[in-house]
Protein backbone atom coordinates (compact mmCIF):
# COMPACT_ATOMS: atom_id res chain seq x y z
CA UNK A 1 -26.68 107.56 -108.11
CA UNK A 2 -30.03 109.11 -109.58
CA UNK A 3 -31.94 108.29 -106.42
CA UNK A 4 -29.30 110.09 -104.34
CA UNK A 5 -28.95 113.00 -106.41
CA UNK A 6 -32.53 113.74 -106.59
CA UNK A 7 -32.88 113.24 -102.82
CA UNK A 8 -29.62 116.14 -102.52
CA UNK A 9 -31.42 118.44 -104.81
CA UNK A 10 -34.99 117.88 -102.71
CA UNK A 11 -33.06 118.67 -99.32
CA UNK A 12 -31.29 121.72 -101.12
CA UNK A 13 -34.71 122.82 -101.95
CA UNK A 14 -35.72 122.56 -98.46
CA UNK A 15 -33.14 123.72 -96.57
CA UNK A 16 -32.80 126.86 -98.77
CA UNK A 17 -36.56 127.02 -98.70
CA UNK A 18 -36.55 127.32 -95.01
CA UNK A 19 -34.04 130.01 -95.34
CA UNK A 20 -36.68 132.18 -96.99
CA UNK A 21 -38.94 131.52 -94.64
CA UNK A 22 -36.82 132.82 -91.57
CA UNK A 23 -36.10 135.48 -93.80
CA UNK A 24 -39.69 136.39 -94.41
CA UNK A 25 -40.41 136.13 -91.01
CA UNK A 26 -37.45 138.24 -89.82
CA UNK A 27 -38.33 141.01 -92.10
CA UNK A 28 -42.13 141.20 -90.87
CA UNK A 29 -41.36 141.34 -87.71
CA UNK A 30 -38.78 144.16 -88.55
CA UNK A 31 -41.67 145.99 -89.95
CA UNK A 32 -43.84 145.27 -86.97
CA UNK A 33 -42.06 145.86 -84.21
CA UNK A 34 -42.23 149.34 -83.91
CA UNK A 35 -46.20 149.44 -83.64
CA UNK A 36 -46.38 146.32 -81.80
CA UNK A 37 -43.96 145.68 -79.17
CA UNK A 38 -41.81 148.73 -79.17
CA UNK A 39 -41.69 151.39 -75.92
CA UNK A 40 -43.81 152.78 -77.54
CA UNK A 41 -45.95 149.93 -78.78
CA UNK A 42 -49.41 148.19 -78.21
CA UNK A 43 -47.62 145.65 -75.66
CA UNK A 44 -44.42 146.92 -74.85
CA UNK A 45 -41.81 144.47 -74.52
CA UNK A 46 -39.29 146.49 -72.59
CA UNK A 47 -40.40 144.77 -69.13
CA UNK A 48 -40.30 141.08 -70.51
CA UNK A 49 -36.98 141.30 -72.55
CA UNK A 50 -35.40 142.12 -68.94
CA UNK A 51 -37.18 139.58 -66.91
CA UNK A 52 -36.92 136.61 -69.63
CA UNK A 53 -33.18 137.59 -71.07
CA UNK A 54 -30.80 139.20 -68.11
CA UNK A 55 -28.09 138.31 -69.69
CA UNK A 56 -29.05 139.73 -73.23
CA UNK A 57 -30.74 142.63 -71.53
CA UNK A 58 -27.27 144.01 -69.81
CA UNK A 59 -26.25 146.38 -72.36
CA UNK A 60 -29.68 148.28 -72.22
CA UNK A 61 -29.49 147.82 -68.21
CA UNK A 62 -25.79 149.73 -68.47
CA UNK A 63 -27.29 152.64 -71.13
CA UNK A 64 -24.71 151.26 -74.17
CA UNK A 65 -27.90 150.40 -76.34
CA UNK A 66 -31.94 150.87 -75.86
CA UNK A 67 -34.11 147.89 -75.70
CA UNK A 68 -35.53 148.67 -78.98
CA UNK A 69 -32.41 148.88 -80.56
CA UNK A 70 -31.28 145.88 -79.01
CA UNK A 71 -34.21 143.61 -80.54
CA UNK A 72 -33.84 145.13 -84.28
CA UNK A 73 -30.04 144.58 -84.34
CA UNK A 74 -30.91 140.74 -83.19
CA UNK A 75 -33.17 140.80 -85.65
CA UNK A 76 -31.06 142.36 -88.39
CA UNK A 77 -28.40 139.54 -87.37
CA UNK A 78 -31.48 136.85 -87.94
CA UNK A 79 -32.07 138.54 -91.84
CA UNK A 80 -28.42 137.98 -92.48
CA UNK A 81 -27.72 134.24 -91.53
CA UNK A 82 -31.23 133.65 -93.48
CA UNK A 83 -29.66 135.63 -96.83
CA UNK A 84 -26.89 133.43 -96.40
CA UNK A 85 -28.71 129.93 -96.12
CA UNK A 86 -30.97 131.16 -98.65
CA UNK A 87 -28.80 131.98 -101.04
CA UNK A 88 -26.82 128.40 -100.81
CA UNK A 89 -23.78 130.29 -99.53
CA UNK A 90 -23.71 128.32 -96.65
CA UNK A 91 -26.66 125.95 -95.09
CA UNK A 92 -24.29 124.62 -91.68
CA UNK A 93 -26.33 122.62 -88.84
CA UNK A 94 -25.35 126.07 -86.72
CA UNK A 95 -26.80 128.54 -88.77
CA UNK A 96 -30.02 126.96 -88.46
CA UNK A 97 -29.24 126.79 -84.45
CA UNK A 98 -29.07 130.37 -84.84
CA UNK A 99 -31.47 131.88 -86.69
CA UNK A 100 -33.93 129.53 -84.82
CA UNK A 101 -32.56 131.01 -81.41
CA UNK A 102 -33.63 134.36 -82.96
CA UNK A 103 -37.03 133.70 -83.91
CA UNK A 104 -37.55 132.02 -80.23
CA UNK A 105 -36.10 134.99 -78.77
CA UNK A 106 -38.68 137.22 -80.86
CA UNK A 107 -41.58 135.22 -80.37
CA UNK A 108 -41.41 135.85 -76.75
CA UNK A 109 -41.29 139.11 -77.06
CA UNK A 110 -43.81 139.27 -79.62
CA UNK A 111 -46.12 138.74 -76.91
CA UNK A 112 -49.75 137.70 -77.70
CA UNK A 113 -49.20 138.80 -81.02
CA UNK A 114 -46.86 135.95 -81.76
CA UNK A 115 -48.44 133.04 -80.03
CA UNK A 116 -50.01 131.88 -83.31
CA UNK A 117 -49.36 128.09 -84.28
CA UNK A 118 -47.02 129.02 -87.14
CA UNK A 119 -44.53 130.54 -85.14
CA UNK A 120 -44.44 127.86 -82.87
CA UNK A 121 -44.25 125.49 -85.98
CA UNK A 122 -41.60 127.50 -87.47
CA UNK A 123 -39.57 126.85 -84.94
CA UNK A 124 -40.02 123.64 -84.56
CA UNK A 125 -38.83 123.06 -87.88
CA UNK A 126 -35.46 125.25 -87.23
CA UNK A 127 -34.93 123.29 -84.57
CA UNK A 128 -35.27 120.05 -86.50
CA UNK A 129 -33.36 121.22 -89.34
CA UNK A 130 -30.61 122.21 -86.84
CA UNK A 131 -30.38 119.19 -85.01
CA UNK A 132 -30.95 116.11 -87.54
CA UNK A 133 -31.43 117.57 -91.15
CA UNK A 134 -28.62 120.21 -91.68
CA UNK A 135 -24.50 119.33 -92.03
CA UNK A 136 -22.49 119.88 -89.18
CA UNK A 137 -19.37 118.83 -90.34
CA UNK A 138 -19.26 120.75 -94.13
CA UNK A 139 -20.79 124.16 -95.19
CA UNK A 140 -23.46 122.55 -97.67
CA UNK A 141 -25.27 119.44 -97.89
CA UNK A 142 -23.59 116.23 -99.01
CA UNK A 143 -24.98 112.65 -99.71
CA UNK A 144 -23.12 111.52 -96.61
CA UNK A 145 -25.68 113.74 -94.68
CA UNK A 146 -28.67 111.49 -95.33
CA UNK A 147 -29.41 109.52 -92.14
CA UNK A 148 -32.84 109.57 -90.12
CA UNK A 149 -32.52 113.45 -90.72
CA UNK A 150 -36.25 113.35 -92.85
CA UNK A 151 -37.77 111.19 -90.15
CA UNK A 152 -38.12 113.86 -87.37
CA UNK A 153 -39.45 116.47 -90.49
CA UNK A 154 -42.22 113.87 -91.21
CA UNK A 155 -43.14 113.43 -87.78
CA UNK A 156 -43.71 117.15 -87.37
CA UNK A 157 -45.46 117.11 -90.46
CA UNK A 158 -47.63 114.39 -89.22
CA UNK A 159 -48.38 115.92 -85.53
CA UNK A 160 -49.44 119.56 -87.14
CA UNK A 161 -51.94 117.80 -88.90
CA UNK A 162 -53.33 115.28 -86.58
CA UNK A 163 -52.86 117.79 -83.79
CA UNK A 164 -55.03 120.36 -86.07
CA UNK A 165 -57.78 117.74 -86.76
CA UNK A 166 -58.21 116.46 -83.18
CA UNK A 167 -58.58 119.86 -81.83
CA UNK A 168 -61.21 121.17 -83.50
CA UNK A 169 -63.30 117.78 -82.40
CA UNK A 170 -62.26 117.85 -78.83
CA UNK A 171 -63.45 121.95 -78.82
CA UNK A 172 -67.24 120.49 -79.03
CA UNK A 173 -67.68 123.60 -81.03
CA UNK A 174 -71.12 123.52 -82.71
CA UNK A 175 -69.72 125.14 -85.98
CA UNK A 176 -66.81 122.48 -86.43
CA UNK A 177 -69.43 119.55 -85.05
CA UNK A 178 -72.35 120.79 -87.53
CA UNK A 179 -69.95 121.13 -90.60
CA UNK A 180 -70.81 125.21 -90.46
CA UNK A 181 -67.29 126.49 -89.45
CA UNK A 182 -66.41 127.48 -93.12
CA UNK A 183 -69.78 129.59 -93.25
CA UNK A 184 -67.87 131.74 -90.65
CA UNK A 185 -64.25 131.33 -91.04
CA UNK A 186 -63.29 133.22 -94.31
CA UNK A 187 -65.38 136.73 -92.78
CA UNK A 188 -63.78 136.33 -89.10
CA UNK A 189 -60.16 134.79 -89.78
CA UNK A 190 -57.47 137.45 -88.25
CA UNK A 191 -55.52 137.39 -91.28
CA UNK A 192 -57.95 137.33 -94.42
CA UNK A 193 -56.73 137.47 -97.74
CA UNK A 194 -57.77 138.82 -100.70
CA UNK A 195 -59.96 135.70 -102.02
CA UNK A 196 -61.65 135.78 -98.70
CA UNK A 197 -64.55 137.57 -99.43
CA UNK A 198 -65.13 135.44 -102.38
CA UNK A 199 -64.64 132.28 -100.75
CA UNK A 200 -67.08 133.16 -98.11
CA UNK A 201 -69.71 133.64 -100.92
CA UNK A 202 -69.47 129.80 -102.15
CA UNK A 203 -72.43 127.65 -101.87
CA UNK A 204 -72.93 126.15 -97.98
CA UNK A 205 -72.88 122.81 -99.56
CA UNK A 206 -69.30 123.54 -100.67
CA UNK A 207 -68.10 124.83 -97.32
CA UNK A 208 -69.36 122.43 -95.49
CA UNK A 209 -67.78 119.68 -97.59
CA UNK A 210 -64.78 121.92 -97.30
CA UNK A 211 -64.85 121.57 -93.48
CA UNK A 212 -65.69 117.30 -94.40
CA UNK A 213 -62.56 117.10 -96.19
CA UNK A 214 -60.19 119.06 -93.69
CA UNK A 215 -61.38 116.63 -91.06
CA UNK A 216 -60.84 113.43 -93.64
CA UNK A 217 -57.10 115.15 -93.97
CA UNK A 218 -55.67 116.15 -90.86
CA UNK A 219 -57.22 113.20 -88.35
C-alpha cells in the first residue's frame, strides 16, 4: 500500500506539474503575441491561421471576430484548463487532449519563433499524458490508473536525450568535435540568463569537461 501511494503522489506531482507548465507557456505566449505574430507583428500569422485552420478561421472569414482576437481567446481557453489541472481540480485524460491541441495550434502559428525543441517536446509530453498517463474514466488520478502509462514518459525522456547527444556528433561541428562549444555557447545562446555571463568566464578546462560530460549523459 506504501509503494502505491507514493507512486499516486509522484504522478499527482507530475500531472499537476505539467499543468504549470502549459500554463507558463500559455501565458508567454499571451504576452508575446502581440509583437510577434500579431497583424501587426514581426511574422504575421493572419495568412497561415487561414490556410492551416479553415475551419477555425471561419468566424474571422465572416467579420464576427479578428484573427488576433481569435488566437488570444484560444489561448485564454488554454490558461484556464491549465489553472484547473494545476490546481488538482480536475487532471481528466481530455483536458490534457485539450490544452495540448492548443499549444499545437499556437506553435504553428508561432512561426519560426516557436520551432524550438521545447515546444515540440512539450507537446509531446501533452500528448503522452493525454493518451496513456492521465484518467479517462474519473476526474483525478486513482491507483487503478497505473498501467504502462510511465513507459511512453520514459521513452520520451530517453529519445530527448539520446536524440540531443547524437546530433551534435553527426553536425561534424568543430566546436562540439574539439570540446570548445561551451567557450561559445553561454555568450551566443538566444535565450541567456542571468548566470550566463559568469558561466562563460569559467576556466576552458571546465567548459570543455562541461561539453565531456553532456556527451557522457545524453548518448
Amino acid at each position: 500500500m506504501t509503494a502505491w501511494s507514493n507512486n499516486l503522489s509522484l504522478s499527482k506531482v507530475y500531472t499537476k506539474g505539467l499543468g504549470y507548465i502549459f500554463l507558463i507557456a500559455f501565458l508567454s505566449y499571451y504576452v508575446q503575441f502581440p509583437a510577434l505574430s500579431s497583424i501587426g507583428g514581426i511574422e504575421p500569422s493572419n495568412d497561415l491561421f487561414r490556410r492551416a485552420f479553415p475551419s477555425l478561421y471561419y468566424p474571422v472569414g465572416k467579420g464576427y471576430i479578428d484573427s488576433d482576437g481569435l488566437v488570444e481567446l484560444i489561448n485564454l481557453v488554454g490558461v484556464v484548463a491549465s489553472i484547473v489541472i494545476a490546481s488538482d481540480i480536475a487532471q481528466h485524460a481530455l483536458l490534457y487532449l485539450l490544452i495540448t491541441a492548443i499549444y499545437y495550434f499556437l506553435v504553428i502559428l508561432g512561426g519560426q519563433f516557436y520551432t524550438f525543441q521545447w515546444d515540440i517536446l512539450l507537446i509531446e509530453a501533452g500528448f503522452l499524458t493525454a493518451v496513456c498517463f492521465a484518467p479517462w474514466q474519473s476526474r483525478h488520478l486513482t491507483t487503478n490508473d497505473f498501467n504502462v502509462g510511465c513507459w511512453p514518459l520514459r521513452f520520451l525522456l530517453f529519445k530527448l536525450m539520446f536524440m540531443s547527444g547524437i546530433v551534435k556528433i553527426q553536425a561534424e561541428c568543430p566546436t562540439w568535435q574539439n570540446l570548445t562549444a561551451l567557450e561559445y555557447h553561454f555568450a551566443t545562446q538566444c535565450l541567456p540568463g542571468p548566470l550566463a555571463w559568469y558561466a562563460h568566464q569559467l576556466p576552458p578546462f571546465i567548459l570543455r569537461l562541461g561539453v565531456a560530460s553532456t556527451f557522457f549523459c545524453k548518448s
